[in-house]
PDB file of N, CA and C in Angstrom:
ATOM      1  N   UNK A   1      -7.198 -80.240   7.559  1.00  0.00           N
ATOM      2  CA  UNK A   1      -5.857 -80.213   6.991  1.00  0.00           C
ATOM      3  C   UNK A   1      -5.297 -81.633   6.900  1.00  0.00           C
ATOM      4  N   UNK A   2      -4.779 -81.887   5.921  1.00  0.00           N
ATOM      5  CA  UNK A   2      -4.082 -83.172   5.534  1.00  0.00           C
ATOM      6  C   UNK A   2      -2.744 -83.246   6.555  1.00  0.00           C
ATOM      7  N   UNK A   3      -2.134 -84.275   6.796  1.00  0.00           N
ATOM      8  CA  UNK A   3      -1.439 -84.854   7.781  1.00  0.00           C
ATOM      9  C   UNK A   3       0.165 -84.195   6.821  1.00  0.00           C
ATOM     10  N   UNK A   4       0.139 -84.154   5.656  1.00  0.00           N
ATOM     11  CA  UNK A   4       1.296 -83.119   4.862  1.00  0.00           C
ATOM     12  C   UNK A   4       1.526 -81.163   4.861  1.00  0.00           C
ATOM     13  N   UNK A   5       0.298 -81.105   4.841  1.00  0.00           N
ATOM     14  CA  UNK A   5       0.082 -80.138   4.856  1.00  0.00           C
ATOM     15  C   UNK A   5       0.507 -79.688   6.673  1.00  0.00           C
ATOM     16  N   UNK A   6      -0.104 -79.899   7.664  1.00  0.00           N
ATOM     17  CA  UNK A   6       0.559 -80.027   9.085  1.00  0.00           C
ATOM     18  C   UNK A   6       1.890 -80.269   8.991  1.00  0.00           C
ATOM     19  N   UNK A   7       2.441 -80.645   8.822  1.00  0.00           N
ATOM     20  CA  UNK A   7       3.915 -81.145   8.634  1.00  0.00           C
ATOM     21  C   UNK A   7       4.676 -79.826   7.928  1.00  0.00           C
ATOM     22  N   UNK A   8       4.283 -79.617   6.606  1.00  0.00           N
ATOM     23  CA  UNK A   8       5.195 -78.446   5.973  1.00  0.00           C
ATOM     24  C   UNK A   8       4.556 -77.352   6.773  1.00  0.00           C
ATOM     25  N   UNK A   9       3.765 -77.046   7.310  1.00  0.00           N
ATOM     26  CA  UNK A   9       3.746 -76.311   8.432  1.00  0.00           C
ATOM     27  C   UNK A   9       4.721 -76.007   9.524  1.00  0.00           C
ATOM     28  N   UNK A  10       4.335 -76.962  10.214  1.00  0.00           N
ATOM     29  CA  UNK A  10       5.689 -77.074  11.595  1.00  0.00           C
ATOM     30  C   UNK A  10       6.725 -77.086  11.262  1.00  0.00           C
ATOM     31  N   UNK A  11       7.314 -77.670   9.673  1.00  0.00           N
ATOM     32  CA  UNK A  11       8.610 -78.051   9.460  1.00  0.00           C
ATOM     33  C   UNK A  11       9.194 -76.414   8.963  1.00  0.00           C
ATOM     34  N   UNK A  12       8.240 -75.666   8.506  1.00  0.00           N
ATOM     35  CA  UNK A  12       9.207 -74.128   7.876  1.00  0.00           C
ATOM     36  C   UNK A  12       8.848 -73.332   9.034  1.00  0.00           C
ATOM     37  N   UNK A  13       7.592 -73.365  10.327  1.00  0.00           N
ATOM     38  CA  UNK A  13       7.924 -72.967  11.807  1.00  0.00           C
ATOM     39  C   UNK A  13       9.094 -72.980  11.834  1.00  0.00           C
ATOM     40  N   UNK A  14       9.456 -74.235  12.362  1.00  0.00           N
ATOM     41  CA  UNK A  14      10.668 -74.740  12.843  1.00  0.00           C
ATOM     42  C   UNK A  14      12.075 -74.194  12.411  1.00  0.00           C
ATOM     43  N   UNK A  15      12.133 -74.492  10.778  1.00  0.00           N
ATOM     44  CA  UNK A  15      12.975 -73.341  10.012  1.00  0.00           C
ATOM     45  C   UNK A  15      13.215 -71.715  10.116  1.00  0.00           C
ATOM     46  N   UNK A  16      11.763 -70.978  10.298  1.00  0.00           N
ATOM     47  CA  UNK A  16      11.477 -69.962  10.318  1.00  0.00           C
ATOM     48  C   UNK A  16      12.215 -69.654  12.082  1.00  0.00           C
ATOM     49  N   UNK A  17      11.570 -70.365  12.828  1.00  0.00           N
ATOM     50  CA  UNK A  17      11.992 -69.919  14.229  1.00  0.00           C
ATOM     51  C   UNK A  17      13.781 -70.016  14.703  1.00  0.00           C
ATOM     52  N   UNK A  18      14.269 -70.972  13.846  1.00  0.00           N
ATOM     53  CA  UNK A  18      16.265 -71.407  13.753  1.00  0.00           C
ATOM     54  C   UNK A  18      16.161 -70.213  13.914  1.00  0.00           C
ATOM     55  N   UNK A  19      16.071 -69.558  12.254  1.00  0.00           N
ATOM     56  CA  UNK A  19      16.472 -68.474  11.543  1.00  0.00           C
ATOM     57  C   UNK A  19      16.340 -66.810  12.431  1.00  0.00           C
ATOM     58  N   UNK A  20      15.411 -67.008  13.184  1.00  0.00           N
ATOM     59  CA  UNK A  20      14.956 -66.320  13.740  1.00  0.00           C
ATOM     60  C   UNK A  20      15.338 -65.220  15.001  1.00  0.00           C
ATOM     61  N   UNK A  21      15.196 -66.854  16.023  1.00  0.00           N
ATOM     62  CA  UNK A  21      14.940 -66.811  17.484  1.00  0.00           C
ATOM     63  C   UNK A  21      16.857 -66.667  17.543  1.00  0.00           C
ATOM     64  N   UNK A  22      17.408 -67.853  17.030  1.00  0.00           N
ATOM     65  CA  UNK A  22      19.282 -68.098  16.772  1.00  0.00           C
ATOM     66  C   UNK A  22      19.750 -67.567  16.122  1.00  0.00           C
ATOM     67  N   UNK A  23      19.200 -66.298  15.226  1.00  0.00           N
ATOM     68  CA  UNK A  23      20.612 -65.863  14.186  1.00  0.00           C
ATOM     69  C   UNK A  23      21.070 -66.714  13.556  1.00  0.00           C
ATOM     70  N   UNK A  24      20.615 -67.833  12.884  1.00  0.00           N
ATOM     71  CA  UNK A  24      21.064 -69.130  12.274  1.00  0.00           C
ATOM     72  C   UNK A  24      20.810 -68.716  10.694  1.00  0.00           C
ATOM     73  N   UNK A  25      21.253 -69.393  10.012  1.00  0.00           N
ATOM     74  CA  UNK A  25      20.834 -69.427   8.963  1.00  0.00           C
ATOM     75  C   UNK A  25      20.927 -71.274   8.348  1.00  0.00           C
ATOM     76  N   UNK A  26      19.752 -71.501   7.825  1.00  0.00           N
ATOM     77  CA  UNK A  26      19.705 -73.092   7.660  1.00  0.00           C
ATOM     78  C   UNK A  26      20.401 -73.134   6.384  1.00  0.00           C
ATOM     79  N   UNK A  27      21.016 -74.086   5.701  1.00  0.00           N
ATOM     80  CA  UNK A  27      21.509 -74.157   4.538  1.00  0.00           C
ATOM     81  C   UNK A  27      21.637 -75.530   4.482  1.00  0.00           C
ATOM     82  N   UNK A  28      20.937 -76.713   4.836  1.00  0.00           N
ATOM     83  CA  UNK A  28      20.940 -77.438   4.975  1.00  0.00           C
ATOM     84  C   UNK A  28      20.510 -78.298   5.690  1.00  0.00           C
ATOM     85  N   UNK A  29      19.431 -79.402   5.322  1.00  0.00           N
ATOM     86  CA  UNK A  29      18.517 -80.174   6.400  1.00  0.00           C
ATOM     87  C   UNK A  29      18.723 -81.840   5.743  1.00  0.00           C
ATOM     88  N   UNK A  30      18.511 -82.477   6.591  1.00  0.00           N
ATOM     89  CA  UNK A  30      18.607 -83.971   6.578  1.00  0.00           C
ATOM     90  C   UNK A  30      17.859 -84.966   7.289  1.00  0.00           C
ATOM     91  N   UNK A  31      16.790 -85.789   6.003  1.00  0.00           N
ATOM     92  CA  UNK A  31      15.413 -86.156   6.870  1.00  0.00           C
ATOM     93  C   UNK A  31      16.083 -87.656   6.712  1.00  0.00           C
ATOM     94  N   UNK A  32      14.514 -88.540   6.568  1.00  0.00           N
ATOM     95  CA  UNK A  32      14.292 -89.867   6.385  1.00  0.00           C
ATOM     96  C   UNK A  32      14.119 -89.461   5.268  1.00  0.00           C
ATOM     97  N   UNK A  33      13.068 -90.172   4.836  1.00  0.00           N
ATOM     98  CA  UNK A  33      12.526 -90.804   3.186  1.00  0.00           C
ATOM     99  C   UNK A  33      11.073 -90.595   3.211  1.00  0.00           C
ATOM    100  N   UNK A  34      10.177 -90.262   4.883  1.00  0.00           N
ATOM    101  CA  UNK A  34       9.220 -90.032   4.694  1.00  0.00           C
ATOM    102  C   UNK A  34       8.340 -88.807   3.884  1.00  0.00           C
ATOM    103  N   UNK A  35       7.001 -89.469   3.342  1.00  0.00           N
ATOM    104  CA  UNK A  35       6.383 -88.758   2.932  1.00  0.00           C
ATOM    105  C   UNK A  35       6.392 -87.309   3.436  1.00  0.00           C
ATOM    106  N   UNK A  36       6.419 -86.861   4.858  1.00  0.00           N
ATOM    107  CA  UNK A  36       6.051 -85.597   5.142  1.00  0.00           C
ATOM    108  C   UNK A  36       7.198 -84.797   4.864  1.00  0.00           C
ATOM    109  N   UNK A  37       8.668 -85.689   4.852  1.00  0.00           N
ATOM    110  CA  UNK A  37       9.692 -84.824   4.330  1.00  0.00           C
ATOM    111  C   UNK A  37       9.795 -84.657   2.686  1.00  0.00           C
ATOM    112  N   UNK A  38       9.994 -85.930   2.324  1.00  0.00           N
ATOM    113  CA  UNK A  38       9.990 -85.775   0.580  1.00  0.00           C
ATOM    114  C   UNK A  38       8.936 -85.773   0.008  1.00  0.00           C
ATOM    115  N   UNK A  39       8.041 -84.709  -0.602  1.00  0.00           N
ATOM    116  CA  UNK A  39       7.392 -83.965  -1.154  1.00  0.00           C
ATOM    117  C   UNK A  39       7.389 -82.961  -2.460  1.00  0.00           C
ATOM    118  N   UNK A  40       6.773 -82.400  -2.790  1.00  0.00           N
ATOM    119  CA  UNK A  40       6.840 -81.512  -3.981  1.00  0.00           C
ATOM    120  C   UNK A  40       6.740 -80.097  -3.558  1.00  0.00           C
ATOM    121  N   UNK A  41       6.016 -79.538  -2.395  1.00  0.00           N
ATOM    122  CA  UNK A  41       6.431 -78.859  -1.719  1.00  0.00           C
ATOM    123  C   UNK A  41       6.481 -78.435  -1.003  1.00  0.00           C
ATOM    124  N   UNK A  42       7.339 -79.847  -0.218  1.00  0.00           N
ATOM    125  CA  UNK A  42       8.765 -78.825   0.239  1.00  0.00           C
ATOM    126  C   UNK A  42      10.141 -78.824  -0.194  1.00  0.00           C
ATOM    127  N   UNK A  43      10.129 -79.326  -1.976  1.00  0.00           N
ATOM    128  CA  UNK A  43      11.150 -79.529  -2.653  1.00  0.00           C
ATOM    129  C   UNK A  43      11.110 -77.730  -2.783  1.00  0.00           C
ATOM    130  N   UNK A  44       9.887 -77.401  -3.372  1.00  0.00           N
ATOM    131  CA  UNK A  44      10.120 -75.990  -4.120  1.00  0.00           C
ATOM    132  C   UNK A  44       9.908 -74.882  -2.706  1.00  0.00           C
ATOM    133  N   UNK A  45       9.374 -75.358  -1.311  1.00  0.00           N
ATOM    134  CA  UNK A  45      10.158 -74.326  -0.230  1.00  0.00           C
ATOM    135  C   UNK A  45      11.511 -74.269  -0.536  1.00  0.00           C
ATOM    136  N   UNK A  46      12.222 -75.561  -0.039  1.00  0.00           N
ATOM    137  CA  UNK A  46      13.550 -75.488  -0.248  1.00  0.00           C
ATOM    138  C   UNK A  46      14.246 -75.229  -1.011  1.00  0.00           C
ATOM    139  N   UNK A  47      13.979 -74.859  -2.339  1.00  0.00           N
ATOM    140  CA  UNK A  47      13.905 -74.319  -3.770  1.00  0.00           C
ATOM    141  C   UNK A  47      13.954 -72.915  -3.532  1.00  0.00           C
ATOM    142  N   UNK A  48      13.119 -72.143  -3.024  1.00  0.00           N
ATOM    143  CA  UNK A  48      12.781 -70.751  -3.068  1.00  0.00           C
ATOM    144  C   UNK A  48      13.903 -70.654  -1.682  1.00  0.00           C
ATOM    145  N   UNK A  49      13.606 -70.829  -0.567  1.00  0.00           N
ATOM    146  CA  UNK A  49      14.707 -70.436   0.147  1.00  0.00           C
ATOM    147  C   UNK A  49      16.256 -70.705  -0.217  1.00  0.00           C
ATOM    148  N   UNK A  50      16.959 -71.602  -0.468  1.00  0.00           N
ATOM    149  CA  UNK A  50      18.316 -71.690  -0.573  1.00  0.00           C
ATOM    150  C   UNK A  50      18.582 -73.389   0.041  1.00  0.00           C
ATOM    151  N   UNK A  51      17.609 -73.771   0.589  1.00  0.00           N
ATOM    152  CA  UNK A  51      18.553 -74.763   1.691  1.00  0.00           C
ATOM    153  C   UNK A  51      18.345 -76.374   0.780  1.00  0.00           C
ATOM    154  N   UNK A  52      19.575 -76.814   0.970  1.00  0.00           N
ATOM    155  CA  UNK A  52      20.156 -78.651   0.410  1.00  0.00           C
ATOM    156  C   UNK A  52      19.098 -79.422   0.711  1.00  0.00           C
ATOM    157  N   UNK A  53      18.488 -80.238   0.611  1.00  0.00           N
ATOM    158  CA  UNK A  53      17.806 -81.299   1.223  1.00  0.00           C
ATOM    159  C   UNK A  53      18.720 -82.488   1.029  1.00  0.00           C
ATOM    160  N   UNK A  54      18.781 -83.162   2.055  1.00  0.00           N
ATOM    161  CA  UNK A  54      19.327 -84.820   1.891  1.00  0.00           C
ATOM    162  C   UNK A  54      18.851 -85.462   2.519  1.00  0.00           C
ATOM    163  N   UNK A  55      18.941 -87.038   2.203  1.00  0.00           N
ATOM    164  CA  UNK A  55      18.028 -87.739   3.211  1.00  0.00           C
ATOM    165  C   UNK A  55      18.948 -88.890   3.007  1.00  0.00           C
ATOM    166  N   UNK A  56      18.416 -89.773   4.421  1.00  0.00           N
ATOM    167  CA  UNK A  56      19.240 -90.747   4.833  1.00  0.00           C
ATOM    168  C   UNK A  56      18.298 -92.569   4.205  1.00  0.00           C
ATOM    169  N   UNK A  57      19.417 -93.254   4.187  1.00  0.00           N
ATOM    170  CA  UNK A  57      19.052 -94.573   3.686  1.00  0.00           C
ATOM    171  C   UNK A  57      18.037 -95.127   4.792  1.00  0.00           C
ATOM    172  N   UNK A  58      17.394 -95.638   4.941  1.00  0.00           N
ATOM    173  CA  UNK A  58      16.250 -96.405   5.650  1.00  0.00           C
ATOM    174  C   UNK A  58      16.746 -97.606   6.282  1.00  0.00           C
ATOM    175  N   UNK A  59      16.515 -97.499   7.922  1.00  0.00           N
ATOM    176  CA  UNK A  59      17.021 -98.738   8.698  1.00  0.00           C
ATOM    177  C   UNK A  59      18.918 -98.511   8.857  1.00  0.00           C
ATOM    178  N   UNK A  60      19.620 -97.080   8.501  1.00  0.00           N
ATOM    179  CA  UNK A  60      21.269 -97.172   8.466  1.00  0.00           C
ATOM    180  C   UNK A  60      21.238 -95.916   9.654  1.00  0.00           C
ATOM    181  N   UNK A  61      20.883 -96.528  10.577  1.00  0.00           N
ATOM    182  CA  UNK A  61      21.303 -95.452  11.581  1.00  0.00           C
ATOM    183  C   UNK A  61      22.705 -94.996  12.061  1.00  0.00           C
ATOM    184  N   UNK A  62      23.402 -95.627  10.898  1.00  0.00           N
ATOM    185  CA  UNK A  62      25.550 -95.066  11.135  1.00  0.00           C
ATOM    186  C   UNK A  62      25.117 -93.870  10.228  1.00  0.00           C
ATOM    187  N   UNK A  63      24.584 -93.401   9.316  1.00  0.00           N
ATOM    188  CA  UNK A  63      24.309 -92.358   8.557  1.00  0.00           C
ATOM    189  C   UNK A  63      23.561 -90.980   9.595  1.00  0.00           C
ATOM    190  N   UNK A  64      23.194 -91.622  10.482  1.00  0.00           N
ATOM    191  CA  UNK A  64      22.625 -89.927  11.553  1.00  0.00           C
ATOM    192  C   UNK A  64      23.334 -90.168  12.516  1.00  0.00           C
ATOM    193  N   UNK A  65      24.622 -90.045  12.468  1.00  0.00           N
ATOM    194  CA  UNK A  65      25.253 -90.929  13.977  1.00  0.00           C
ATOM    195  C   UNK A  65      24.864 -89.692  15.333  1.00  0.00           C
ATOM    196  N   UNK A  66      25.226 -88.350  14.549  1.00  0.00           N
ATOM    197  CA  UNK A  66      25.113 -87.674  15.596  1.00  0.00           C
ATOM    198  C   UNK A  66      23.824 -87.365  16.423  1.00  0.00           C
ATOM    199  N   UNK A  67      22.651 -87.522  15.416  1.00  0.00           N
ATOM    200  CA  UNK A  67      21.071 -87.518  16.229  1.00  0.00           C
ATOM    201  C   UNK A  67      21.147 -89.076  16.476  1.00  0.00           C
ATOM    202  N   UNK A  68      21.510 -90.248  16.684  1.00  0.00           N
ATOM    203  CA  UNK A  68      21.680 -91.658  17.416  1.00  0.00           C
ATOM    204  C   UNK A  68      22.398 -91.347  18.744  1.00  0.00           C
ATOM    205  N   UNK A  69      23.666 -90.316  18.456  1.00  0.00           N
ATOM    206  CA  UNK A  69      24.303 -89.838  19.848  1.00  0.00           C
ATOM    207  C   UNK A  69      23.298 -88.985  20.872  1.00  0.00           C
ATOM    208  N   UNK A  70      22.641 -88.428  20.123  1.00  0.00           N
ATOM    209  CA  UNK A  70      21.913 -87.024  21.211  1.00  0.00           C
ATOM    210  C   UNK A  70      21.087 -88.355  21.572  1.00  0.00           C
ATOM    211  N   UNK A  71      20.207 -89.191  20.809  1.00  0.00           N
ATOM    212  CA  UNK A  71      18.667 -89.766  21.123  1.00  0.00           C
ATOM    213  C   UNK A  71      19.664 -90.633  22.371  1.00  0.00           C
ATOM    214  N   UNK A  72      20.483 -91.031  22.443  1.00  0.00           N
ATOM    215  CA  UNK A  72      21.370 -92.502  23.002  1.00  0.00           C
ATOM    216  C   UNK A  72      21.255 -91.946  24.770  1.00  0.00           C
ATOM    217  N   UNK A  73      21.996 -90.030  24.781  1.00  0.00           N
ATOM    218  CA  UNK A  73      22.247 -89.673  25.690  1.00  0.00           C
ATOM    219  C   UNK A  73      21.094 -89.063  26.508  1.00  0.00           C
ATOM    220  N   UNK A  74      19.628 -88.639  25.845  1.00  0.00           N
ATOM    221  CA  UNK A  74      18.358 -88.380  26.435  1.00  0.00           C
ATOM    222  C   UNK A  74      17.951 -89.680  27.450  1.00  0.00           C
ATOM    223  N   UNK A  75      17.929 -90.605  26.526  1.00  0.00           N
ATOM    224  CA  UNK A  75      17.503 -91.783  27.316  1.00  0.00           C
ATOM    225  C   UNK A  75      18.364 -92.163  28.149  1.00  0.00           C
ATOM    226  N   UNK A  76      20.009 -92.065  28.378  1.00  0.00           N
ATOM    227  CA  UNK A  76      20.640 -92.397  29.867  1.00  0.00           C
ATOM    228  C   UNK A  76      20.291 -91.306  30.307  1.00  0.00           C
ATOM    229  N   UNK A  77      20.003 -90.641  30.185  1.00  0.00           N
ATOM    230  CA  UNK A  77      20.016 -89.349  31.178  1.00  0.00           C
ATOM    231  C   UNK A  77      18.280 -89.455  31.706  1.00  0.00           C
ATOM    232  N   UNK A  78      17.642 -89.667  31.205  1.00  0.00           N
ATOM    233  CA  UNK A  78      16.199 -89.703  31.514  1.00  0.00           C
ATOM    234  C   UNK A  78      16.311 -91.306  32.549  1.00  0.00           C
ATOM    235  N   UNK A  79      16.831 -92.597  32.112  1.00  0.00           N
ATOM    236  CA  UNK A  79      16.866 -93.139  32.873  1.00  0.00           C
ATOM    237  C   UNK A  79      17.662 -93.337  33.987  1.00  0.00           C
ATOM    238  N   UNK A  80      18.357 -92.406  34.160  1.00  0.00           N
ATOM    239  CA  UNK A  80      19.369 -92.221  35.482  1.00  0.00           C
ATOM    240  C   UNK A  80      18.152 -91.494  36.168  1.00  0.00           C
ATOM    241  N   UNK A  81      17.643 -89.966  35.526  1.00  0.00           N
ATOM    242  CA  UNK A  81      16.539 -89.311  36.730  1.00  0.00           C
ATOM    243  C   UNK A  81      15.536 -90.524  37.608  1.00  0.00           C
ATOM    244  N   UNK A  82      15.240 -91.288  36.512  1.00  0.00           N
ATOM    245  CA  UNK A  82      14.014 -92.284  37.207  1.00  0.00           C
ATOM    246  C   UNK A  82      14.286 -93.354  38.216  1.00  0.00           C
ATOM    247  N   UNK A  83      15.795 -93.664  37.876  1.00  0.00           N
ATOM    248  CA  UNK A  83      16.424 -94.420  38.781  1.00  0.00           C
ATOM    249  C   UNK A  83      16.421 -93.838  39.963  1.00  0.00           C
ATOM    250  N   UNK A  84      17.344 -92.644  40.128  1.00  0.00           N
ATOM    251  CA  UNK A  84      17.491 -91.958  41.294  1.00  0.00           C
ATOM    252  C   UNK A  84      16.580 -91.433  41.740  1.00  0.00           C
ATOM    253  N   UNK A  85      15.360 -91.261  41.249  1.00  0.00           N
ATOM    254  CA  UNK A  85      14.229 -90.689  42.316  1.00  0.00           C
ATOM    255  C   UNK A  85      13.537 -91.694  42.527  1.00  0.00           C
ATOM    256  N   UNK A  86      13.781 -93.390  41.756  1.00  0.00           N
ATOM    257  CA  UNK A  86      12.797 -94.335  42.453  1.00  0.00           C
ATOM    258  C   UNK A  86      11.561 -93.941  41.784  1.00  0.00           C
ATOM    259  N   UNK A  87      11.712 -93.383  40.894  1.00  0.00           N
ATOM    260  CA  UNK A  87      10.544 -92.765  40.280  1.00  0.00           C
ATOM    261  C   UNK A  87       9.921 -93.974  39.326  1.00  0.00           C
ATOM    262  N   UNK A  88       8.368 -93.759  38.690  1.00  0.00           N
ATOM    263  CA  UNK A  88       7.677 -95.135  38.386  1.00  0.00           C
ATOM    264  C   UNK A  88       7.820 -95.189  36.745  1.00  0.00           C
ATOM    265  N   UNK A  89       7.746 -96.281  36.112  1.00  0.00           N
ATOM    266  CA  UNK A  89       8.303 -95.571  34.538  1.00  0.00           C
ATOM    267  C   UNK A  89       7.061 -95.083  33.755  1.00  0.00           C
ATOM    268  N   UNK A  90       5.764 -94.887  34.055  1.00  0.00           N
ATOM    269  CA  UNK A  90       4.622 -93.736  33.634  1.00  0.00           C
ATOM    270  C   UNK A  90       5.475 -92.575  33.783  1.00  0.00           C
ATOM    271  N   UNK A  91       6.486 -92.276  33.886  1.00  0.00           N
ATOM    272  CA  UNK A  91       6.949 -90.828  34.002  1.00  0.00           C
ATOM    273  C   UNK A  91       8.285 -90.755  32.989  1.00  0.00           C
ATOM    274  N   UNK A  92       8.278 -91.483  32.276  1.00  0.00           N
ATOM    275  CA  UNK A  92       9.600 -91.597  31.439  1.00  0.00           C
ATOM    276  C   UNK A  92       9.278 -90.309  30.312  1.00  0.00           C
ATOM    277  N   UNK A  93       7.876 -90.362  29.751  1.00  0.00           N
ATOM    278  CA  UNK A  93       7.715 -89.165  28.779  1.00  0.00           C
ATOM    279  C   UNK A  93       8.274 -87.958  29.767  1.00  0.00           C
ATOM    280  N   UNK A  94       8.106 -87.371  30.876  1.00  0.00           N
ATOM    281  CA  UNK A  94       8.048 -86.112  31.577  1.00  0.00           C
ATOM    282  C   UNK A  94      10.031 -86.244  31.769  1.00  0.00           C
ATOM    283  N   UNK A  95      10.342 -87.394  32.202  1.00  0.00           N
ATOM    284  CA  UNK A  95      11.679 -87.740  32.281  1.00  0.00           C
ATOM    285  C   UNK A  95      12.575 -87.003  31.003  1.00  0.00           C
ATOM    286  N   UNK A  96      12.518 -87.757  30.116  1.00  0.00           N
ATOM    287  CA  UNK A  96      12.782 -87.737  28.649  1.00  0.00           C
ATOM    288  C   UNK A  96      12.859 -86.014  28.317  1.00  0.00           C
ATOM    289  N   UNK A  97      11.667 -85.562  28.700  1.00  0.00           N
ATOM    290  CA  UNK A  97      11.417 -83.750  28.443  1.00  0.00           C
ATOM    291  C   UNK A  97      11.928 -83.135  29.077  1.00  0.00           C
ATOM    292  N   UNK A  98      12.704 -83.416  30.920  1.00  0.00           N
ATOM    293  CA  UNK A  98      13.388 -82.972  31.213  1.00  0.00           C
ATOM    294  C   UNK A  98      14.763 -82.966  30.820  1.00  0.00           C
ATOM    295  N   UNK A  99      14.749 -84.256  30.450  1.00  0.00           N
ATOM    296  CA  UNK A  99      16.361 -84.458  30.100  1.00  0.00           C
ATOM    297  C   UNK A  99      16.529 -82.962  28.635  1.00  0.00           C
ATOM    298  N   UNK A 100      15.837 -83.617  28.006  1.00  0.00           N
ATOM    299  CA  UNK A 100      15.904 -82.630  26.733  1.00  0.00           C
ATOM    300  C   UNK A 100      15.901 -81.249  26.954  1.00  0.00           C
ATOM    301  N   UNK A 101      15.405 -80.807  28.239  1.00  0.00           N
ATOM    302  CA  UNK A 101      15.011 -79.409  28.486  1.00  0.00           C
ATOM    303  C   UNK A 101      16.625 -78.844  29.249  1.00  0.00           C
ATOM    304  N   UNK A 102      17.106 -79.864  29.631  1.00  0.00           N
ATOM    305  CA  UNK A 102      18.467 -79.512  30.396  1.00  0.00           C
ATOM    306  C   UNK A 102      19.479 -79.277  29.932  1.00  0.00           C
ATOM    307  N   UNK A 103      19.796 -80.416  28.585  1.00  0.00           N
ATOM    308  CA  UNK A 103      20.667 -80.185  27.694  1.00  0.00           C
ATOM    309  C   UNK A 103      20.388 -79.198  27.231  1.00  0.00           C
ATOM    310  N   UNK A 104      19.553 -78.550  26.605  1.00  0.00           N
ATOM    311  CA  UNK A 104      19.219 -77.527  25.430  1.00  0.00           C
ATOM    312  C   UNK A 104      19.687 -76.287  25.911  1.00  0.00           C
ATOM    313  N   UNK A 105      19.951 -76.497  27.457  1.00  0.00           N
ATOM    314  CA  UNK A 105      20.343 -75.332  28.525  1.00  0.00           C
ATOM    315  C   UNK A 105      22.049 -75.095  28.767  1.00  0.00           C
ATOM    316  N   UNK A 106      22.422 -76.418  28.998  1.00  0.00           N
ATOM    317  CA  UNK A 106      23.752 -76.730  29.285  1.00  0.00           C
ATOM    318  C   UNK A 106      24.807 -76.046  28.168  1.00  0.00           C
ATOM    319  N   UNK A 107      25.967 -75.654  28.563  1.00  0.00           N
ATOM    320  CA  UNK A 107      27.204 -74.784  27.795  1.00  0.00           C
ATOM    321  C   UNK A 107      27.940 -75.906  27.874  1.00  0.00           C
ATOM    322  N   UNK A 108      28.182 -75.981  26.273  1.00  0.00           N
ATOM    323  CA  UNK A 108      28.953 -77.285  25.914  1.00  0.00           C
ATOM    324  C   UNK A 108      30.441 -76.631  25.289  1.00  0.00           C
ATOM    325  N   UNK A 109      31.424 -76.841  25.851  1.00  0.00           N
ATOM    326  CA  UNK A 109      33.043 -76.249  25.478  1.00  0.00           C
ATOM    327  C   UNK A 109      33.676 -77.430  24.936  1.00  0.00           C
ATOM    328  N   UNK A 110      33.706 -76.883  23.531  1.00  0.00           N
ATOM    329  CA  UNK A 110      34.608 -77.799  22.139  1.00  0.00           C
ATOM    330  C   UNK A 110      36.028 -77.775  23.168  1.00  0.00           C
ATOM    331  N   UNK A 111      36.408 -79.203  22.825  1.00  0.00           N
ATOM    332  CA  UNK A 111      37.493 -79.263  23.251  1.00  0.00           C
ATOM    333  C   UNK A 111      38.913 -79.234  21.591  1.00  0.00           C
ATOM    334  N   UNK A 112      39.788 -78.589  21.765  1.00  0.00           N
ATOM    335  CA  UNK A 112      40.713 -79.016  21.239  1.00  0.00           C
ATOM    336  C   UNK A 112      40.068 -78.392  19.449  1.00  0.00           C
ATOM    337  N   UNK A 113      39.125 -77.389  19.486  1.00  0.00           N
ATOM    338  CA  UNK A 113      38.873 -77.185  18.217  1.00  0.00           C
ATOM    339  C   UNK A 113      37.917 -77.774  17.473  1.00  0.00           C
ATOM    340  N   UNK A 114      36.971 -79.096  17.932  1.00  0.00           N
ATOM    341  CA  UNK A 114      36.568 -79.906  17.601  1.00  0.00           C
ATOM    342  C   UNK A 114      35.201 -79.943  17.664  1.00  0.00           C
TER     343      UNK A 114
END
C-alpha cells in the first residue's frame, strides 16, 4: 500500500469512529497542505460525505491556534510528570501519552458560555 492510500485509510477510520463512537457528526476538517491530506480522493470522500475541507497556510501557526494550545499544554504537562518523578527524558514519548490520555479523560466546564 502506498503511503496515501494508508493515510485515507486512517483518516475516514478516524472520521468514521467521531461519527460513531461520539454521536458527532463531522462537517468540517482542517489540515496542512500535505499530500496525504490534499488529494483527489479525499476531495471526492469529502464530496460524497458532506464535510468542508480547509487547510491552513504553511509555517502560520496563529491559523491553528487552538491545536498550538492543546500541543503547548501536552508538553507542560508531560514535562511537569518528568520533572516530578525525576524521571529520565527516554520517557517523554510514554510522558506525552499519558498526558494526552488524561486530558481526553478530564471534564472541562465552559465558563461563562464560552
Amino acid at each position: 500500500d502506498s503511503d496515501l492510500e494508508v493515510a485515507f485509510r486512517q483518516h475516514t477510520c478516524f472520521i468514521r469512529n467521531l461519527e460513531g463512537v461520539d454521536l458527532l457528526t463531522v462537517r468540517r476538517i482542517r489540515t496542512d497542505n500535505g499530500t496525504e491530506f490534499v488529494n483527489q480522493t479525499l476531495r471526492d470522500y469529502y464530496e460524497e460525505v458532506g464535510i468542508s475541507h480547509e487547510t491552513s497556510v504553511a509555517r502560520s501557526p496563529q491559523q491553528n491556534g487552538v491545536v498550538e494550545r492543546c500541543n503547548r499544554t501536552l508538553i507542560e504537562a508531560a514535562r511537569t510528570m518528568l520533572i516530578y518523578a525525576q524521571a529520565s527524558l527516554f520517557l517523554w514519548a510514554e510522558a506525552v501519552a499519558t498526558a494526552c490520555f488524561t486530558q481526553n479523560r478530564s471534564i472541562i466546564r465552559l465558563r461563562h458560555g464560552k
